[in-house]
Protein backbone atom coordinates (compact mmCIF):
# COMPACT_ATOMS: atom_id res chain seq x y z
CA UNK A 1 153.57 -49.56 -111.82
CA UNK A 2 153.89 -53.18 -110.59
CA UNK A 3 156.17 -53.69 -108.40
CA UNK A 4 159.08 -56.47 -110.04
CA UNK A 5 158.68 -59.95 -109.70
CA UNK A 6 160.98 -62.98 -109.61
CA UNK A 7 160.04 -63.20 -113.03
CA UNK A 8 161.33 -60.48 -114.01
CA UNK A 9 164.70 -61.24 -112.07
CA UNK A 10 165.02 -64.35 -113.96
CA UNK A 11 164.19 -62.20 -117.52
CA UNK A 12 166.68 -59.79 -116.55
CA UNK A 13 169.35 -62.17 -115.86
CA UNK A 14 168.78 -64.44 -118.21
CA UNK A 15 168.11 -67.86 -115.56
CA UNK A 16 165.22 -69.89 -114.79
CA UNK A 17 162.65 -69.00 -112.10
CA UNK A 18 163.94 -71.67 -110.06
CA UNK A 19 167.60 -70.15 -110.25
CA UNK A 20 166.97 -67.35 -108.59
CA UNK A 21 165.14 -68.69 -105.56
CA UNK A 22 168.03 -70.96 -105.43
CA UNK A 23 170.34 -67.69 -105.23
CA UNK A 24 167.99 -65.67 -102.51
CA UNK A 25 167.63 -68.89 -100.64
CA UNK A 26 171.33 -69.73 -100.54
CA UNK A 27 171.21 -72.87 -101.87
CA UNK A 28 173.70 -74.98 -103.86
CA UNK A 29 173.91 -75.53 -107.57
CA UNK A 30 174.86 -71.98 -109.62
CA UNK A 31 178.26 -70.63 -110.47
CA UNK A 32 179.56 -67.72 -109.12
CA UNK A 33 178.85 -65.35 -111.81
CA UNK A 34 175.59 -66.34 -111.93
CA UNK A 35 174.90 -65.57 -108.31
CA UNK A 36 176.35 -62.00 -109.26
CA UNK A 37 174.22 -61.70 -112.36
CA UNK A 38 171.06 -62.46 -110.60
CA UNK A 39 171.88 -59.93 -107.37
CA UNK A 40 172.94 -57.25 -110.27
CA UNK A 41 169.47 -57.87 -111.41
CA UNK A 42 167.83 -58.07 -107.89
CA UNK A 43 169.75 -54.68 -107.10
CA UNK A 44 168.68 -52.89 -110.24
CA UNK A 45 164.88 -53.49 -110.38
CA UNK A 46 164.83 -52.84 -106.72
CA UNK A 47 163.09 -56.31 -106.41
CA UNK A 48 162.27 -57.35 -102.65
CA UNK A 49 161.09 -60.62 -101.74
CA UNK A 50 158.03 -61.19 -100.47
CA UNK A 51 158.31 -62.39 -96.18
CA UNK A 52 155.21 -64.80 -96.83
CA UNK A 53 156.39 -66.71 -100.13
CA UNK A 54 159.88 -66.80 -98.69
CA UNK A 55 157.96 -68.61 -96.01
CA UNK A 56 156.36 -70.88 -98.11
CA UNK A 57 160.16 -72.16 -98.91
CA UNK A 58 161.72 -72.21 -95.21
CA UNK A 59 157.82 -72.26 -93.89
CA UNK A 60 158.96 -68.89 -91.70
CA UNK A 61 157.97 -65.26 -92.08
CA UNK A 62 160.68 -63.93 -90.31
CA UNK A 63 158.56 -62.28 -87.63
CA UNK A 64 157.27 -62.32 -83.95
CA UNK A 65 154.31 -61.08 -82.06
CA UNK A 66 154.31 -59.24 -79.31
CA UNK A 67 151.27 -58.99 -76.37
CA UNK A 68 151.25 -56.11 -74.18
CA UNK A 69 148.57 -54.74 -71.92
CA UNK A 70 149.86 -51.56 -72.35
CA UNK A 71 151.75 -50.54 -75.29
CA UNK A 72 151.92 -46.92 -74.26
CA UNK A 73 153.62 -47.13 -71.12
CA UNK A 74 157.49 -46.69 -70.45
CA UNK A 75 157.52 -50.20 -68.35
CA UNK A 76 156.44 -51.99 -71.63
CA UNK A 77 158.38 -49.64 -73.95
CA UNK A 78 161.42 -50.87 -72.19
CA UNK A 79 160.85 -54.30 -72.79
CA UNK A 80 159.75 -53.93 -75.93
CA UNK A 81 163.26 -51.83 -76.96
CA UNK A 82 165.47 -55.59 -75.71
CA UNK A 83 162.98 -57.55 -77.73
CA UNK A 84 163.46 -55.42 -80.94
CA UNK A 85 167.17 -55.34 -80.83
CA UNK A 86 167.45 -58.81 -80.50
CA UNK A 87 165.10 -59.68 -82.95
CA UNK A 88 166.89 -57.00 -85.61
CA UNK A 89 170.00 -58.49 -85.19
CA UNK A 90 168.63 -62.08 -85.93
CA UNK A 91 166.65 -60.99 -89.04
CA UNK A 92 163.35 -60.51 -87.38
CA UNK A 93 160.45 -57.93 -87.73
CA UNK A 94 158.34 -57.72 -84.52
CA UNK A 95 154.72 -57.12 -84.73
CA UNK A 96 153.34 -55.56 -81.40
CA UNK A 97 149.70 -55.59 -80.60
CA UNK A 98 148.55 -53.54 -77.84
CA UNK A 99 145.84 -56.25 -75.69
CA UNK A 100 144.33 -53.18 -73.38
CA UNK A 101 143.50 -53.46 -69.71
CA UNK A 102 142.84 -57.18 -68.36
CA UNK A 103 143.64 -58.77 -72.07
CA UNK A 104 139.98 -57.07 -73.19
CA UNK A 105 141.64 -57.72 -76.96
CA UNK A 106 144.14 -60.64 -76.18
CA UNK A 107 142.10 -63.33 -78.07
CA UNK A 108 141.51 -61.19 -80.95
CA UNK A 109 145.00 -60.08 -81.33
CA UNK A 110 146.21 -63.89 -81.21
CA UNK A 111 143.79 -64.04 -84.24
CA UNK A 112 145.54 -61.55 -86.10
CA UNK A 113 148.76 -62.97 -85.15
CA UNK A 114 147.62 -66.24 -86.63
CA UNK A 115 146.55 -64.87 -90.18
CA UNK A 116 150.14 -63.03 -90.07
CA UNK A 117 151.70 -66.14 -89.49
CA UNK A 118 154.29 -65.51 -86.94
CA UNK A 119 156.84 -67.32 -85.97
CA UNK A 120 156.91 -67.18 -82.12
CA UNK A 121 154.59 -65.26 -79.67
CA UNK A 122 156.00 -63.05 -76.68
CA UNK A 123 153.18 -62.79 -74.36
CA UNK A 124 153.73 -60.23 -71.39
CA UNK A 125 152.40 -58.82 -68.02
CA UNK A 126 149.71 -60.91 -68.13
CA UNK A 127 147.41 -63.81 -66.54
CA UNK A 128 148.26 -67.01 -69.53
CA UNK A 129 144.40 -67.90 -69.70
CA UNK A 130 143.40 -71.11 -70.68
CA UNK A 131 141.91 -69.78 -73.96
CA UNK A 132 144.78 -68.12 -74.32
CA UNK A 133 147.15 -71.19 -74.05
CA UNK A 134 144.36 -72.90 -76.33
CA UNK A 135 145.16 -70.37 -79.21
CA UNK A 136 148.81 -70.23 -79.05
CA UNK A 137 148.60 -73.94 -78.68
CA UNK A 138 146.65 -74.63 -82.16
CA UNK A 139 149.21 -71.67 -83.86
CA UNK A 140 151.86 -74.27 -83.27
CA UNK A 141 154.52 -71.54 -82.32
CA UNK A 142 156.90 -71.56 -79.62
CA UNK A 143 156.14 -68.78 -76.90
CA UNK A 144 157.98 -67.47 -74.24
CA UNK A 145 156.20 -65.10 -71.03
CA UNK A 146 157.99 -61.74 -70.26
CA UNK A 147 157.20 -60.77 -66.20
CA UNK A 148 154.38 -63.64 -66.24
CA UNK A 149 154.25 -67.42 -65.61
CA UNK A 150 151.85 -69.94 -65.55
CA UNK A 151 151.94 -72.58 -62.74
CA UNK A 152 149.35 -74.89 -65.28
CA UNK A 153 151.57 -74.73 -67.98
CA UNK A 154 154.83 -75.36 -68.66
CA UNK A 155 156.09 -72.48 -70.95
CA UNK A 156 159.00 -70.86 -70.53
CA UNK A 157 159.45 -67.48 -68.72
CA UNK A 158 161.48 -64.51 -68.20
CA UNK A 159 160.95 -62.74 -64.82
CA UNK A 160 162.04 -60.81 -62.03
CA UNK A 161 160.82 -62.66 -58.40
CA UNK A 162 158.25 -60.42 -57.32
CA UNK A 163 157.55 -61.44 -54.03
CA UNK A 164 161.17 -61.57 -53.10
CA UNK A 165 161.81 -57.75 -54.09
CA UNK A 166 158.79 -56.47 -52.75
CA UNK A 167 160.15 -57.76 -49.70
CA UNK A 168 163.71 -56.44 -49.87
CA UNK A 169 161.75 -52.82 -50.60
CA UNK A 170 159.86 -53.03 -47.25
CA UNK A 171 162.83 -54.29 -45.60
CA UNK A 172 164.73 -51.44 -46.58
CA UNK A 173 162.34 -49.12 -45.20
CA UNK A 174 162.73 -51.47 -41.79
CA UNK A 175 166.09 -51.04 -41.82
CA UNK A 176 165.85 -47.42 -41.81
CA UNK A 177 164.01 -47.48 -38.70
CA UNK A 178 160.84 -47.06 -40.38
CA UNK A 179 157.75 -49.97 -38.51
CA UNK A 180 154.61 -47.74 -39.57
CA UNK A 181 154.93 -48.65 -43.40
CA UNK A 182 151.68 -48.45 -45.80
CA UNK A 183 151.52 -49.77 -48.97
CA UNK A 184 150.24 -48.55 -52.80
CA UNK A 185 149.05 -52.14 -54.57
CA UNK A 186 148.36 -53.08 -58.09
CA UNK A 187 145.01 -55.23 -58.12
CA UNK A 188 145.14 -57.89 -55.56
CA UNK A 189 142.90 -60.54 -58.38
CA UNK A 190 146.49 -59.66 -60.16
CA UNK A 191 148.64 -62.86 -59.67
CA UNK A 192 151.05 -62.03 -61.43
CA UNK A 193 152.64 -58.55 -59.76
CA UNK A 194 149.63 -57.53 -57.52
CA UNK A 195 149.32 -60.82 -55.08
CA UNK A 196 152.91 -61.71 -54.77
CA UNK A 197 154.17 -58.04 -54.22
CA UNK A 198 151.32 -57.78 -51.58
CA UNK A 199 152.57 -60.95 -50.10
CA UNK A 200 156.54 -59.47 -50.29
CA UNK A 201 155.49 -56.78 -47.76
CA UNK A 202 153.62 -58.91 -45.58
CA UNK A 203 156.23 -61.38 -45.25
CA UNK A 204 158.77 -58.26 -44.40
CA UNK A 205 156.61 -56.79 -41.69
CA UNK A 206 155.81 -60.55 -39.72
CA UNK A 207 160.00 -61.04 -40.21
CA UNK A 208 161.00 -57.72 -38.12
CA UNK A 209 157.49 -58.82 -35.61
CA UNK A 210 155.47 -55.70 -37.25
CA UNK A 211 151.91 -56.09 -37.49
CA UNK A 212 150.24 -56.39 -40.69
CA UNK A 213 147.25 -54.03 -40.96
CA UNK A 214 144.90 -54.17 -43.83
CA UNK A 215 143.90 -50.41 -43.29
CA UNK A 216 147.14 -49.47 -44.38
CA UNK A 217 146.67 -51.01 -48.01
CA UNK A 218 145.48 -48.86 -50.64
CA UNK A 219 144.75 -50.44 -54.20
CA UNK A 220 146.20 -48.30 -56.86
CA UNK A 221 146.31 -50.85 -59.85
CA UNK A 222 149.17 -49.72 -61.33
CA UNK A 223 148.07 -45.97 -62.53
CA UNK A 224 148.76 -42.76 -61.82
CA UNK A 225 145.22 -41.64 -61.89
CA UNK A 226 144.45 -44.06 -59.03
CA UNK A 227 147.57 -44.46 -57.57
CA UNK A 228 146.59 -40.77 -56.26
CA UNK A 229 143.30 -41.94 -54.69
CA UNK A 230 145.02 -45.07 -53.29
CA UNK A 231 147.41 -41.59 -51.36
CA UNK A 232 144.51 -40.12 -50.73
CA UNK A 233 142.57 -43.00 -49.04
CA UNK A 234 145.84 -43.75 -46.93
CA UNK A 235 146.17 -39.92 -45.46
CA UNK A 236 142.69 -39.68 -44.47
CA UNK A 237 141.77 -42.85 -43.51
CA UNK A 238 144.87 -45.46 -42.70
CA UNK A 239 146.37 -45.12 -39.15
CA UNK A 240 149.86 -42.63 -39.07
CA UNK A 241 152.61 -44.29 -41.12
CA UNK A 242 155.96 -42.84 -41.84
CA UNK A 243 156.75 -44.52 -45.45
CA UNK A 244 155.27 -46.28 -48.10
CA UNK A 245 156.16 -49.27 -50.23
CA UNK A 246 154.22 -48.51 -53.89
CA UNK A 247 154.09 -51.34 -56.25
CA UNK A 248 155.05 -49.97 -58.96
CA UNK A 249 157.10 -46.30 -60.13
CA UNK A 250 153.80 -44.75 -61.97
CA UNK A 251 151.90 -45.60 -58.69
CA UNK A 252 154.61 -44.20 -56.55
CA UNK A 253 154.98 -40.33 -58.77
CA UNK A 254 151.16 -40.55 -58.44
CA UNK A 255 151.41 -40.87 -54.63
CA UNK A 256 154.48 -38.42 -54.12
CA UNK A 257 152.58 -35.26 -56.65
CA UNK A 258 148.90 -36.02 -54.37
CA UNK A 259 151.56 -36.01 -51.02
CA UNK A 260 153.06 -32.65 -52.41
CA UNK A 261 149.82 -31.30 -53.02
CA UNK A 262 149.07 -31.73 -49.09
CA UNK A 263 152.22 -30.12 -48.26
CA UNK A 264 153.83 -33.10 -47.44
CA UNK A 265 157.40 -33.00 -47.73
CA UNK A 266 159.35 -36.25 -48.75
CA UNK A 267 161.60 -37.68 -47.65
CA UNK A 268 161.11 -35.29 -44.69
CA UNK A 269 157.84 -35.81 -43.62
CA UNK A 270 156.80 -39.03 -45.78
CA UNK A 271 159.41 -42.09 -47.32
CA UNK A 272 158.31 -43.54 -50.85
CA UNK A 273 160.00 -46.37 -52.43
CA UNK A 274 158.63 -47.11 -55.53
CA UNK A 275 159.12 -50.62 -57.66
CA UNK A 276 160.39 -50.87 -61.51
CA UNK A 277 163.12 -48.17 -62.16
CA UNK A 278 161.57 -46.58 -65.17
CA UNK A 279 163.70 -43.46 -66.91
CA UNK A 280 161.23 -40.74 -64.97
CA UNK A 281 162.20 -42.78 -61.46
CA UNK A 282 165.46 -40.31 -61.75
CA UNK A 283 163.89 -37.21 -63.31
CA UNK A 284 161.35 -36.57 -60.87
CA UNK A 285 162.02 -34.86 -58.02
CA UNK A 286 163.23 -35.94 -55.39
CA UNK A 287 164.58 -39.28 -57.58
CA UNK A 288 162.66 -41.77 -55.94
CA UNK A 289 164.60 -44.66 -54.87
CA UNK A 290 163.31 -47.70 -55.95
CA UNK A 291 163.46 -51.72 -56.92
CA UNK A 292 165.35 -51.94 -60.41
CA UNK A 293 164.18 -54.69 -63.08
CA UNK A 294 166.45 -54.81 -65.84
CA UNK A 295 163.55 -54.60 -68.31
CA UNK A 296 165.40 -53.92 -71.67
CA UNK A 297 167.73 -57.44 -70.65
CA UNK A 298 164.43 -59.41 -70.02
CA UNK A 299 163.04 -58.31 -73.34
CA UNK A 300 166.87 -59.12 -75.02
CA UNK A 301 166.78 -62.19 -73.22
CA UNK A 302 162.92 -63.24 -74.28
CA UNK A 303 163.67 -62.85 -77.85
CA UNK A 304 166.75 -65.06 -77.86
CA UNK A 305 165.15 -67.88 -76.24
CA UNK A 306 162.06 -67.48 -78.69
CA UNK A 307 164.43 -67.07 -81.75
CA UNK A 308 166.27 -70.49 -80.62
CA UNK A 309 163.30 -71.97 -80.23
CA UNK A 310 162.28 -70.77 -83.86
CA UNK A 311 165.51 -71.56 -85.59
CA UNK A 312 165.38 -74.96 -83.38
CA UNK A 313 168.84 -74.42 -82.51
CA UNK A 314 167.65 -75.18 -79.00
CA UNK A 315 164.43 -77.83 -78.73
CA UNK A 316 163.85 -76.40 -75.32
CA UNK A 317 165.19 -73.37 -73.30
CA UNK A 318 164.78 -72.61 -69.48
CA UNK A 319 162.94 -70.35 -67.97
CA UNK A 320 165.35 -67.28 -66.34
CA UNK A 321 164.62 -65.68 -63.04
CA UNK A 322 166.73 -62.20 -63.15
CA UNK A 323 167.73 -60.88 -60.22
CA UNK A 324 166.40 -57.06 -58.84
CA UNK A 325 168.74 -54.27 -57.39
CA UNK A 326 167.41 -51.69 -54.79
CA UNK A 327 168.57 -48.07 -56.13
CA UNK A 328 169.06 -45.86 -53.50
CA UNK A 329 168.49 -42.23 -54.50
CA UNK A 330 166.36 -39.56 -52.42
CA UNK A 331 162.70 -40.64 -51.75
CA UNK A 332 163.46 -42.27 -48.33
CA UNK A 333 165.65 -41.25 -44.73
CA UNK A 334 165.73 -42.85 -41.98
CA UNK A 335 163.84 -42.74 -38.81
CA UNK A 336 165.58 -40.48 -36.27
C-alpha cells in the first residue's frame, strides 16, 4: 500500500492541493476550520511530508551533516550528543558520516552530503583541505569546524586552545615537583591537536628552565593500540622520567595498562596526566587526572551557530574559543 499523498489530504478534506501546503507551511489565507479539517485529515491517513519537497518550498531539508574521523570513539560521541540535542530542539535531523583515519573518505562523504542536500556541514577533528573547502564551497552551505581551524580560511570554529592546555598539564606536573616529564603525542604532521599540544609542553619545560629532550617523546597518535608502544618505547629507551603528559585520555589508559603490566605502580612509581576528560577518565583505575574539554557544549554550541547561519537569523557568527579545566583526581603526586 502507497503510502498517502497530499492528494489524498486535499480529497479527504475536501480543499485544493494548494490549501493544504498552505496549512503545513503556515501560511496565510484559510479559515480556522479549515486548518482543523485538513490536520484531521493529515492525522487520520497518517500522511507525513516529504523533508525534500518541503524543501523545494522553503529550499531546506531540515538536516545537517556531520564529519568525523572517528565515529566510534567516546571523544566524538560526545560531541556528537551537543550537536544532536541542539539540532532536535531546532527541528533538525543530523546525518553523521564516519570520514576514517586522515579523512581517507572525507571527499566522498561531502558527495553524499551534497545529493542529500543538507543544510549546513559540521566538519570536525580534522585538517580543512583545500579540496575540502572547494566542495563545501560549491554546496553553498554554511559550515562551522568543531576542535579544528583553518588559518587559510575564514570559517568559523569551535575549539578548545590546545597549545595553551597542554601547557597548563605539564605545568601541573612542574608544580608538583616533577622536572623529568616525558610525553605520549598524537602525530606530530597533526596540526590541529598533535603540533600545538607538542608545542604546549615544550613551552612549559623552557618556562620552569627544563630542558627539552626529544628522546623523551613517544608518538602514540591518539590510540590505545599505539599509545602502548609509544609506553613501551619511553621505558626502555627514553632517559628516567618521573611523569608523563599524554595527549590525549585513550593514549594515556593505553600507557597506564602497558605501565601496570611492568609492575609499575602509579601514581607511586609513575605520574600520568592524560588530556580530554572522556566518561572512562573516572572509571579507570586510579581516575586519571586530566585536561577537561567540555565536548558535549562545543558540539551544543556548533550546531547553534550553524542553525543561525541556516535560518539566517545571524549573517555571520564568531568563532568561540572555550576555555579547559585541569581535573585533579589520582593519576599524579608530587615529587617528595
Amino acid at each position: 500500500m502507497n503510502p498517502p499523498t497530499i492528494k489524498d489530504v486535499a480529497k479527504a478534506a475536501n480543499v485544493s492541493v494548494a490549501t493544504v501546503s498552505r496549512v503545513l507551511h503556515n501560511l496565510a489565507g484559510y479559515s480556522d476550520r479549515t486548518r482543523q479539517k485538513v490536520m484531521q485529515a493529515v492525522e487520520e491517513l497518517g500522511y507525513q511530508p516529504n523533508a525534500i519537497a518541503r524543501g523545494l518550498v522553503n529550499k531546506r531539508t531540515q538536516t545537517i551533516g556531520v564529519l568525523f574521523p572517528h565515529v566510534s570513539s567516546s571523544f566524538s560521541s560526545d560531541i556528537l550528543h551537543g550537536i544532536e540535542e541542539t539540532a532536535q530542539e531546532k527541528g533538525f535531523s543530523v546525518i553523521v558520516c564516519n570520514t576514517a583515519e586522515e579523512g581517507k573518505r572525507t571527499l566522498k562523504y561531502l558527495q553524499v552530503l551534497r545529493e542529500k542536500q543538507v543544510d549546513g556541514i559540521v566538519f570536525t577533528s580534522e585538517v580543512l583541505k583545500d579540496e575540502y573547502y572547494q566542495a563545501i564551497k560549491e554546496m553553498r552551505v554554511p559550515v562551522i569546524l568543531v576542535n579544528t581551524m583553518s588559518q587559510k580560511h575564514m570559517i568559523p570554529y569551535v575549539k578548545v586552545d590546545d597549545r595553551q592546555a597542554a601547557y597548563h598539564a605539564t605545568n601541573y606536573l612542574i608544580q608538583k615537583g616533577h622536572r623529568e616529564i616525558a610525553m605520549i603525542s598524537g602525530s606530530l604532521k597533526d596540526q590541529i591537536a598533535g603540533y600545538p599540544r607538542l608545542e604546549g609542553y615544550r613551552q612549559a619545560l623552557a618556562d620552569n628552565g627544563i630542558e627539552y629532550l626529544e628522546s623523551r617523546v613517544a608518538i602514540g597518535g591518539f590510540q590505545l593500540e599505539r599509545s602502548r608502544d609509544a609506553m613501551k618505547k619511553l621505558l626502555t629507551e627514553a632517559p628516567p622520567f618521573t611523569a608523563v603528559f599524554a595527549a590525549s585520555d585513550e593514549m594515556a589508559i593505553g600507557a597506564m595498562n602497558y605501565a601496570f603490566e611492568q609492575g609499575i605502580k602509579i601514581p607511586d612509581d609513575l605520574s600520568i596526566i592524560g588530556y580530554d576528560d572522556l566518561k572512562f577518565a573516572r572509571m579507570v583505575y586510579p581516575p586519571l587526572t586530566t585536561i577537561h574539554q567540555p565536548l558535549t557544549m562545543m558540539g551544543r554550541l556548533a550546531s547553534e551557530k550553524l542553525i543561525s547561519l541556516i535560518e539566517q537569523s545571524e549573517m555571520q557568527v564568531s568563532s568561540s574559543i572555550v576555555s579547559h579545566q585541569l581535573v585533579e583526581r589520582q593519576t599524579v603526586r608530587s615529587k617528595p
